[in-house]
PDB file of N, CA and C in Angstrom:
ATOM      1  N   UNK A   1     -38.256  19.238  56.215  1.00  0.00           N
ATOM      2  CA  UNK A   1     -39.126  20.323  56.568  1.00  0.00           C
ATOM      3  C   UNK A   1     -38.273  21.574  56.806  1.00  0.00           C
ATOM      4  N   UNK A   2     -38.700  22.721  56.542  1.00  0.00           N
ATOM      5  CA  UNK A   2     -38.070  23.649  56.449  1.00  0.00           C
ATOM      6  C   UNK A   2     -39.215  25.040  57.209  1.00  0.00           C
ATOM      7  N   UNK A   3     -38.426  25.680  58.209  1.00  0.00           N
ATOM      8  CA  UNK A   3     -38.969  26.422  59.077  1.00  0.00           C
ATOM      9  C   UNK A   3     -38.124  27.599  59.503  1.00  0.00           C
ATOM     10  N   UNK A   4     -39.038  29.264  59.031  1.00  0.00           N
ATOM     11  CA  UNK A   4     -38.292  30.169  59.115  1.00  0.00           C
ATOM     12  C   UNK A   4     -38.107  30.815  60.611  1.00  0.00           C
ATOM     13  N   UNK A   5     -37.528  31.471  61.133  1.00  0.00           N
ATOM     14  CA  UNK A   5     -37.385  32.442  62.462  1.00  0.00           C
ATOM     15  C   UNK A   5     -37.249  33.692  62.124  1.00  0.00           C
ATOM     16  N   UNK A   6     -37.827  34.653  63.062  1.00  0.00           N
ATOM     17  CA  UNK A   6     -37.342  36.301  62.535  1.00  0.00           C
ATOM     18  C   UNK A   6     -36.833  36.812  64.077  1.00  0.00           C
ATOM     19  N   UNK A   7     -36.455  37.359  64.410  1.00  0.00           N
ATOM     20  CA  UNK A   7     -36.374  38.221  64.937  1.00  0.00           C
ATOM     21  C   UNK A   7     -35.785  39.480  65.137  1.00  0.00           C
ATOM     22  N   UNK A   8     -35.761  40.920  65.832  1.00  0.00           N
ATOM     23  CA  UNK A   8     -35.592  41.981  65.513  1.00  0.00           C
ATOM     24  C   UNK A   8     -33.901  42.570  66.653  1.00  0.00           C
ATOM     25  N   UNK A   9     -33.475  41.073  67.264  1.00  0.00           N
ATOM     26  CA  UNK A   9     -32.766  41.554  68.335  1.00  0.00           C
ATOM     27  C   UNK A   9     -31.369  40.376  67.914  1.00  0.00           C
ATOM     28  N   UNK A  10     -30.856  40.856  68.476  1.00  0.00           N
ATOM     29  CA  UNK A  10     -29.424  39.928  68.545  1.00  0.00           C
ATOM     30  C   UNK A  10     -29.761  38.340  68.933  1.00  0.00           C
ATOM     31  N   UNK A  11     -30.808  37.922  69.528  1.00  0.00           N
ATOM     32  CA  UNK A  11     -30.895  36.872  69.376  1.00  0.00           C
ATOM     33  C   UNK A  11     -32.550  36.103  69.528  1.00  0.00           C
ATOM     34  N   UNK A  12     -32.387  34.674  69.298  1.00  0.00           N
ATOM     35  CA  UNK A  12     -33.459  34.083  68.383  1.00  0.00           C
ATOM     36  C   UNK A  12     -33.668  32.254  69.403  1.00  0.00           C
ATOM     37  N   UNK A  13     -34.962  31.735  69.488  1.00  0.00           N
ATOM     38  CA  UNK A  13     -34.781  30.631  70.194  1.00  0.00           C
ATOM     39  C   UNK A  13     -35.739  30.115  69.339  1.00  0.00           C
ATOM     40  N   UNK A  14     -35.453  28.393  69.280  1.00  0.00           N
ATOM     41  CA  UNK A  14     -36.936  27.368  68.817  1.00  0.00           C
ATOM     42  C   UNK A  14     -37.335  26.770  70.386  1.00  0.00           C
ATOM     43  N   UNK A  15     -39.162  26.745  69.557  1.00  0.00           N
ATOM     44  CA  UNK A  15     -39.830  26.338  71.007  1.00  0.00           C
ATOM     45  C   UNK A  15     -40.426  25.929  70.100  1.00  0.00           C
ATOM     46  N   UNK A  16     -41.716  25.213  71.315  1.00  0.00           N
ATOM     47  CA  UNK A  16     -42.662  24.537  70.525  1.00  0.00           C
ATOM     48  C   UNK A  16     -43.647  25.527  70.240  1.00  0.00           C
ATOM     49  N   UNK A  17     -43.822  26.307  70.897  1.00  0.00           N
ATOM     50  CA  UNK A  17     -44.937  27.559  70.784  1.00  0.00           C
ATOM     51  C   UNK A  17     -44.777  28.100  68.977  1.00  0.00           C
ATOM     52  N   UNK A  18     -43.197  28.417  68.599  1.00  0.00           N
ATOM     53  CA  UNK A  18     -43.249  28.998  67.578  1.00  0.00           C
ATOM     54  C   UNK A  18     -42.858  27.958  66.600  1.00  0.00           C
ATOM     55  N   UNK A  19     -42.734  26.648  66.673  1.00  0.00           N
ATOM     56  CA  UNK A  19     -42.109  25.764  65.553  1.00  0.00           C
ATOM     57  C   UNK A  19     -42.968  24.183  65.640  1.00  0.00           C
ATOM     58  N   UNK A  20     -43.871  24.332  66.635  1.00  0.00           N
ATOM     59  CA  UNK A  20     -45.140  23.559  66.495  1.00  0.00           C
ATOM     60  C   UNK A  20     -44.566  22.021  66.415  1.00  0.00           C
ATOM     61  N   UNK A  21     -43.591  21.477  67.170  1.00  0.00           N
ATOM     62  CA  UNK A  21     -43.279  20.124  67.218  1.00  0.00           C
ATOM     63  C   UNK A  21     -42.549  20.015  68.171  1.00  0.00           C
ATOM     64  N   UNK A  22     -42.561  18.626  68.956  1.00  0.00           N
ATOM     65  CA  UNK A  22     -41.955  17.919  69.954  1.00  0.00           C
ATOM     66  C   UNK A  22     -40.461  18.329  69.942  1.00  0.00           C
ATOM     67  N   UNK A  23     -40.368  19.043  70.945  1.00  0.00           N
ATOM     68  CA  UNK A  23     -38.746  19.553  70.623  1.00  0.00           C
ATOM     69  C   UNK A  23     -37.586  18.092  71.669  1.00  0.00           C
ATOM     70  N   UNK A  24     -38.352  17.094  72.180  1.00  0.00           N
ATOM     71  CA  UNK A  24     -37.192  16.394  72.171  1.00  0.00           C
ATOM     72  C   UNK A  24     -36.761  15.270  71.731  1.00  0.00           C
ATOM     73  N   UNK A  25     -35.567  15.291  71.571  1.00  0.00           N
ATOM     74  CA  UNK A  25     -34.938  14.598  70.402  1.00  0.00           C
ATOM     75  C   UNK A  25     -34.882  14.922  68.679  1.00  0.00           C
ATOM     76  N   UNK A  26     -35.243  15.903  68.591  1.00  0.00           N
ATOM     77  CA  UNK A  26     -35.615  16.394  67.428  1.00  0.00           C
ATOM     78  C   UNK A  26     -34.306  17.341  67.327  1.00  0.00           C
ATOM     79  N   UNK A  27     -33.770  16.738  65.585  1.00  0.00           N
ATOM     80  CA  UNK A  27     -33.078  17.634  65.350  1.00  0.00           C
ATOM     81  C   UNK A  27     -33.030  18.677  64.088  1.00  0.00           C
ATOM     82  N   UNK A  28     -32.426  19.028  64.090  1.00  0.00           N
ATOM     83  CA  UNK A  28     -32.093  21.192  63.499  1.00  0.00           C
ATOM     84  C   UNK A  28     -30.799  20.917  62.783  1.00  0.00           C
ATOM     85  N   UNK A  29     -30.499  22.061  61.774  1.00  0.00           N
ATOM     86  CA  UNK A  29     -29.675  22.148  60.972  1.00  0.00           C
ATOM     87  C   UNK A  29     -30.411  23.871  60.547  1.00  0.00           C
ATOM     88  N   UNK A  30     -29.346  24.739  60.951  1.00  0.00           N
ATOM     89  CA  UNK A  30     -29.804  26.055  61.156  1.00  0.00           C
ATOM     90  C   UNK A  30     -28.888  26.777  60.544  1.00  0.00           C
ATOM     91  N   UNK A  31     -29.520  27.816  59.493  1.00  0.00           N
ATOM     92  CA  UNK A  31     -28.842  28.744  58.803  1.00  0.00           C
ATOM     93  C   UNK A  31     -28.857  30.437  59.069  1.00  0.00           C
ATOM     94  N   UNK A  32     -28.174  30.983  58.876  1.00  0.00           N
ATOM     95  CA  UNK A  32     -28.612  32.294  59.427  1.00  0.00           C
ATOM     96  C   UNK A  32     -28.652  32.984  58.029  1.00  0.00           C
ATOM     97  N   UNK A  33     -29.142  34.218  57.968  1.00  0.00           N
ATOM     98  CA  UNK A  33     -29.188  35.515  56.819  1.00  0.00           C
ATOM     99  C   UNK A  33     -29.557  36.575  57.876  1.00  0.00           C
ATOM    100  N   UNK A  34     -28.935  37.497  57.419  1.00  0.00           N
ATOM    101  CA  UNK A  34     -29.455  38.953  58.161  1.00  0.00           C
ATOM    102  C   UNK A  34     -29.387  40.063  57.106  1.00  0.00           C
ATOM    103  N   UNK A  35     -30.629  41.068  57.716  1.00  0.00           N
ATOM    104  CA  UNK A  35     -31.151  41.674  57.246  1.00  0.00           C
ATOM    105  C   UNK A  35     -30.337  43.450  57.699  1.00  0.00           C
ATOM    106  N   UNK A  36     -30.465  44.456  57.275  1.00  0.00           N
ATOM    107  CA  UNK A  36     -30.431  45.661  58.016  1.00  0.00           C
ATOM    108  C   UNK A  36     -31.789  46.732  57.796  1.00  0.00           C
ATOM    109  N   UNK A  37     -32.643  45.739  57.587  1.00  0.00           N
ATOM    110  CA  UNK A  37     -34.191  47.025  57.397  1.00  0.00           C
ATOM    111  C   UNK A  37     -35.009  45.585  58.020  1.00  0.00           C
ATOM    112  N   UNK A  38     -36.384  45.758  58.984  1.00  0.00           N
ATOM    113  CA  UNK A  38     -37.538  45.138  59.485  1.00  0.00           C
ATOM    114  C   UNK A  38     -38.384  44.518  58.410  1.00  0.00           C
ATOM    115  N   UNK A  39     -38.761  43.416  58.178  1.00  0.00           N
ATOM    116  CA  UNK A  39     -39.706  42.476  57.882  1.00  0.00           C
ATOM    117  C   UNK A  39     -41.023  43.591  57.801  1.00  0.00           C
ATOM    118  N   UNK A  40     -41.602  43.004  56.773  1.00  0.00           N
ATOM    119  CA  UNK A  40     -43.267  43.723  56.814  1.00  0.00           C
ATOM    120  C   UNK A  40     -44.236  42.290  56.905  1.00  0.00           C
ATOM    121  N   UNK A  41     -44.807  42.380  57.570  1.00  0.00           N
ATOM    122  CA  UNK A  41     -45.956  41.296  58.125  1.00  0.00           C
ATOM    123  C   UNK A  41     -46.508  41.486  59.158  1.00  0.00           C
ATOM    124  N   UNK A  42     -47.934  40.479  59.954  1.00  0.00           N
ATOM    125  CA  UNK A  42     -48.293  40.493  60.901  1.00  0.00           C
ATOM    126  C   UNK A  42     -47.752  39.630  61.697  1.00  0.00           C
ATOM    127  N   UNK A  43     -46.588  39.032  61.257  1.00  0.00           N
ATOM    128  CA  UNK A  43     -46.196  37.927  62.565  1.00  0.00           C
ATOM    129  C   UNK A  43     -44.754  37.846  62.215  1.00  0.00           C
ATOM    130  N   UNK A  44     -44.038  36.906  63.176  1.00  0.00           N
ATOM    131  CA  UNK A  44     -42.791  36.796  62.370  1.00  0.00           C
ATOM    132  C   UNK A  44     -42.546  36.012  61.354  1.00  0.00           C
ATOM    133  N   UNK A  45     -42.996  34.761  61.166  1.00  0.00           N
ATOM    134  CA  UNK A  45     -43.482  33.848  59.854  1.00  0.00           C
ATOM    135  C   UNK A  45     -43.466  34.917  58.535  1.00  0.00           C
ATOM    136  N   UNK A  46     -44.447  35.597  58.934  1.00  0.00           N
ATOM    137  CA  UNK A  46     -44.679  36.718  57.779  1.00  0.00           C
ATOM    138  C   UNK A  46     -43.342  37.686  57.647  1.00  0.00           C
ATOM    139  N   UNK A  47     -42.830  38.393  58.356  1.00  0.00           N
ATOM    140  CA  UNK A  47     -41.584  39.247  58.262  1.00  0.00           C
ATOM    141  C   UNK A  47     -40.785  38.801  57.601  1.00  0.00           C
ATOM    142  N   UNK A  48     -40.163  36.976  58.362  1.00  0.00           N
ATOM    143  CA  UNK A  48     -39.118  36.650  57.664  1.00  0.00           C
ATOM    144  C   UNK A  48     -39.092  35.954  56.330  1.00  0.00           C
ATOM    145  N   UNK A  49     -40.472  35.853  55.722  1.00  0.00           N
ATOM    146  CA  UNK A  49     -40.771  35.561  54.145  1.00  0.00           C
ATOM    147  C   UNK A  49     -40.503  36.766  53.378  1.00  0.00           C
ATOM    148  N   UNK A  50     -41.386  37.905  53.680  1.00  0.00           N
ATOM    149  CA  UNK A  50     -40.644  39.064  53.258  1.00  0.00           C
ATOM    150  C   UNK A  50     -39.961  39.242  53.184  1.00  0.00           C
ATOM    151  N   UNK A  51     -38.752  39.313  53.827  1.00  0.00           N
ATOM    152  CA  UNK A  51     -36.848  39.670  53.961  1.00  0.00           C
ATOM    153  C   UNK A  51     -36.633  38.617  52.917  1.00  0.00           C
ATOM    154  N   UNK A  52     -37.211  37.330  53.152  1.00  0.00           N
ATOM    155  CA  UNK A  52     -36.593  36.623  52.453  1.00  0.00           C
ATOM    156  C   UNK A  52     -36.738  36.634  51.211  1.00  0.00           C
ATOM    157  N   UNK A  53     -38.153  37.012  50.373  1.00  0.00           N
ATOM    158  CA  UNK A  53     -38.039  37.100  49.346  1.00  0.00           C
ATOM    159  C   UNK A  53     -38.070  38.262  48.321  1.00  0.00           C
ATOM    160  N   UNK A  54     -38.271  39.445  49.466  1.00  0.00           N
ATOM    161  CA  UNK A  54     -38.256  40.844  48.763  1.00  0.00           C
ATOM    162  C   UNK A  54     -37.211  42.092  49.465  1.00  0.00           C
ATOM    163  N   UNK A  55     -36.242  41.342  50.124  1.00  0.00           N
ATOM    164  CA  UNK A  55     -35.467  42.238  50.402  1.00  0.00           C
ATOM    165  C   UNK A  55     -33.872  42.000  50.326  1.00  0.00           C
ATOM    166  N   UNK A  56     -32.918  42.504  49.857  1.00  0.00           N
ATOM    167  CA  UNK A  56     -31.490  42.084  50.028  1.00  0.00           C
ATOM    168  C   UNK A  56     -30.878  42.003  50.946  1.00  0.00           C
ATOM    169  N   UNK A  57     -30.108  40.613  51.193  1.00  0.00           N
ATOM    170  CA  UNK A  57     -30.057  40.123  53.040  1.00  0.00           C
ATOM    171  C   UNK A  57     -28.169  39.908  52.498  1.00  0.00           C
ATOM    172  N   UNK A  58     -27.812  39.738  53.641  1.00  0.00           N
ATOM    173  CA  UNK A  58     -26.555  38.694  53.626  1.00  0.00           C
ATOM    174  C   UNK A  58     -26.993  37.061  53.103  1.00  0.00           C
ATOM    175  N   UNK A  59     -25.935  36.922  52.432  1.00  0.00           N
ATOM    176  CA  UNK A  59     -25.850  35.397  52.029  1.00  0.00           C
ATOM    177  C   UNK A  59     -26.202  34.500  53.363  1.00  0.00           C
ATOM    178  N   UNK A  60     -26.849  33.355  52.674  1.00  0.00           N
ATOM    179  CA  UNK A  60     -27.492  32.534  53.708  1.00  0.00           C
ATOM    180  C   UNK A  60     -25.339  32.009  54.974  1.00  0.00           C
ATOM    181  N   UNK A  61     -25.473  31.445  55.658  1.00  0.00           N
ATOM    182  CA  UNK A  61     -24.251  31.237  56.646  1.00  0.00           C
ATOM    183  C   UNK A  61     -24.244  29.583  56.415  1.00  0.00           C
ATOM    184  N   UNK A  62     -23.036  29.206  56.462  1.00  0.00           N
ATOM    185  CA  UNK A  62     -23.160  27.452  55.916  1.00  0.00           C
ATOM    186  C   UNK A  62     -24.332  26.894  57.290  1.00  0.00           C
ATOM    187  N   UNK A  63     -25.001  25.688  56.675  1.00  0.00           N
ATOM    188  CA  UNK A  63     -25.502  25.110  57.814  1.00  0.00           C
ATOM    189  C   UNK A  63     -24.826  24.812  59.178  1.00  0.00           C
ATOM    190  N   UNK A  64     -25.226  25.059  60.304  1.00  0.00           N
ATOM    191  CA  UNK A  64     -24.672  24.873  61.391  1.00  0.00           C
ATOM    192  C   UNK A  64     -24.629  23.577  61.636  1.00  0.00           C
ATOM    193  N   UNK A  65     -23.924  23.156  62.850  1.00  0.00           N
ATOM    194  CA  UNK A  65     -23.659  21.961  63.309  1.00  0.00           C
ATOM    195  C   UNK A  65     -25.004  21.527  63.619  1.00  0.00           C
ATOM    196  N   UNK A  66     -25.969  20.320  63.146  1.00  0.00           N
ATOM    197  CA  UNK A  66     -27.143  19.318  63.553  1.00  0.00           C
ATOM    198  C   UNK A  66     -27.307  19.501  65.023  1.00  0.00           C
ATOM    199  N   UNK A  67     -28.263  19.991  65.659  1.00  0.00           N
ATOM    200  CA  UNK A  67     -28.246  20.141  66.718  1.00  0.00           C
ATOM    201  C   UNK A  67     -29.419  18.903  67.737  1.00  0.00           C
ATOM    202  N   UNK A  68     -29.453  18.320  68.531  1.00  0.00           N
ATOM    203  CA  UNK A  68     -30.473  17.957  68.954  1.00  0.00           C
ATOM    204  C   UNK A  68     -30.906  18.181  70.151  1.00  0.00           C
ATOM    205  N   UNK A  69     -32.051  18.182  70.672  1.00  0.00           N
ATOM    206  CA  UNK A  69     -32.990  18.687  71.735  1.00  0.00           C
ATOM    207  C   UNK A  69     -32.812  17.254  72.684  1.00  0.00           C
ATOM    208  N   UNK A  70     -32.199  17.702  73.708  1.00  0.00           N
ATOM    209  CA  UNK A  70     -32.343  16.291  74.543  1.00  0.00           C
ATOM    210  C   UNK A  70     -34.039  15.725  74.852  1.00  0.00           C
ATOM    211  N   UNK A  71     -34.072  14.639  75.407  1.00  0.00           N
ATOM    212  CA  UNK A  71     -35.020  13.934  75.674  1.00  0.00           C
ATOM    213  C   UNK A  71     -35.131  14.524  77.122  1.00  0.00           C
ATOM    214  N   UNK A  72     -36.034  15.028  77.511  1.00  0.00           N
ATOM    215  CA  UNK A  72     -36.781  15.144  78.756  1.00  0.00           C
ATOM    216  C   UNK A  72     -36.763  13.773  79.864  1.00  0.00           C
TER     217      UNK A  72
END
């Protein structure tokens, strides 16, 4: 499964609010790209499809280290 993030600031978090699954024990493998112009959309979902597919970004960043969400 594959799930985008946008945001407009130096930094960026997964929750369940914005990534809609049990965050524990669940793990991630996270890439970055950055942009220097704003996403056009009504949400961030929407922004970062835009950047992603109609705007020239930095090369995607190797996958990060697998991360996992401890168990509660």
């Amino acid at each position: 499964m594959v799930k985008m993030g946008y945001t407009e600031t130096n930094s960026w978090s997964i929750n369940e609010a914005t990534h809609g699954t049990t965050m524990a024990g669940t793990k991630w493998t996270l890439a970055v790209q950055a942009f220097d112009t704003v996403g056009i959309g009504s949400g961030p979902v929407e922004k970062a499809q835009y950047l992603n597919t109609k705007a020239l970004g930095s090369v995607w960043s190797s996958p990060l280290t697998k991360l996992t969400v401890p168990s509660e």
